[in-house]
Protein backbone atom coordinates (compact mmCIF):
# COMPACT_ATOMS: atom_id res chain seq x y z
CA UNK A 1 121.77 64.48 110.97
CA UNK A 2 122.81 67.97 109.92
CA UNK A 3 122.66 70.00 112.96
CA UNK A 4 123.83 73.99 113.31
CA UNK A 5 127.39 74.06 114.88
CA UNK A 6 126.54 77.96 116.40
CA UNK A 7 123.13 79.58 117.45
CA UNK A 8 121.86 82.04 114.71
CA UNK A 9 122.33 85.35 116.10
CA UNK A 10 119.25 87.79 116.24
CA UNK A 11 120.86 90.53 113.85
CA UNK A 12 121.23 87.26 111.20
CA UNK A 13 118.20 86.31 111.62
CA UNK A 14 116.52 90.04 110.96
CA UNK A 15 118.63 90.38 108.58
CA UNK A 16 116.61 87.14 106.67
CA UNK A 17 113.51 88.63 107.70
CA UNK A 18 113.67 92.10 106.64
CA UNK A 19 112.93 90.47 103.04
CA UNK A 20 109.39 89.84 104.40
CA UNK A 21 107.48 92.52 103.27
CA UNK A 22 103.96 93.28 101.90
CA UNK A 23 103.64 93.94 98.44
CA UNK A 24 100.78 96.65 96.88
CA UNK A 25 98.19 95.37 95.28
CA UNK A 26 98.00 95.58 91.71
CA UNK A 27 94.66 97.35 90.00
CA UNK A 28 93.73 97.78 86.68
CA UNK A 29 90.91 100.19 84.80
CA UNK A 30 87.69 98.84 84.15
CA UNK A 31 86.78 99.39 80.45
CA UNK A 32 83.44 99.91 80.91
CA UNK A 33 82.98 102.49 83.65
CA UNK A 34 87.09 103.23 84.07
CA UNK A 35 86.58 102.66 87.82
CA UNK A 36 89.99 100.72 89.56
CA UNK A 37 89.48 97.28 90.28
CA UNK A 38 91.67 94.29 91.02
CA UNK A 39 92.98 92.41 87.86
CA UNK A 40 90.23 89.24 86.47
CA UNK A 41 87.82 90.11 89.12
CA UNK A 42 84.17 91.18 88.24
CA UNK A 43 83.90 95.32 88.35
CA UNK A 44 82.01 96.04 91.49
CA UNK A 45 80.88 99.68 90.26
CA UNK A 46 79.22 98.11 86.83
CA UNK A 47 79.20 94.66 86.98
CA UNK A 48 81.57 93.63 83.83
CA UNK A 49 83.60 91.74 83.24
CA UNK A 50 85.53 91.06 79.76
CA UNK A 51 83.09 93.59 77.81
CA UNK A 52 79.94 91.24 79.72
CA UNK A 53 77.51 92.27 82.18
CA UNK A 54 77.71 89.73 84.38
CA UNK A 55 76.31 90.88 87.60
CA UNK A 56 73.14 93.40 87.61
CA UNK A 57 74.09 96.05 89.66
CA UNK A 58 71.24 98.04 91.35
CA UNK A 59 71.77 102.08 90.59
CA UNK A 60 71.50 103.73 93.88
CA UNK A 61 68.54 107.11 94.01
């Protein structure tokens, strides 16, 4: 069995991790109403999705 011959050190080992990072979330425009939105997701302003209504969304007074 392959085993390590010498302990990772903790610089190496931040040095691997550093690559973890979070990413920003990607939005598009919805063509409807031209509010963002996240990409194939219904539009939670109107309701669209694709050019359909597809969830009635109740107009606030």
């Amino acid at each position: 069995m392959a085993v390590p011959k010498r302990k990772t050190s903790h610089a190496r080992k931040n040095k691997r991790r550093a690559q973890w990072k979070l990413e920003t979330p990607a939005f598009s425009r919805c063509t409807q109403c031209g509010e963002l939105k996240m990409p194939h997701r219904v539009c939670g302003n109107c309701g669209f999705y694709k050019g359909k209504e597809v969830v009635k969304v109740a107009k606030e007074a």
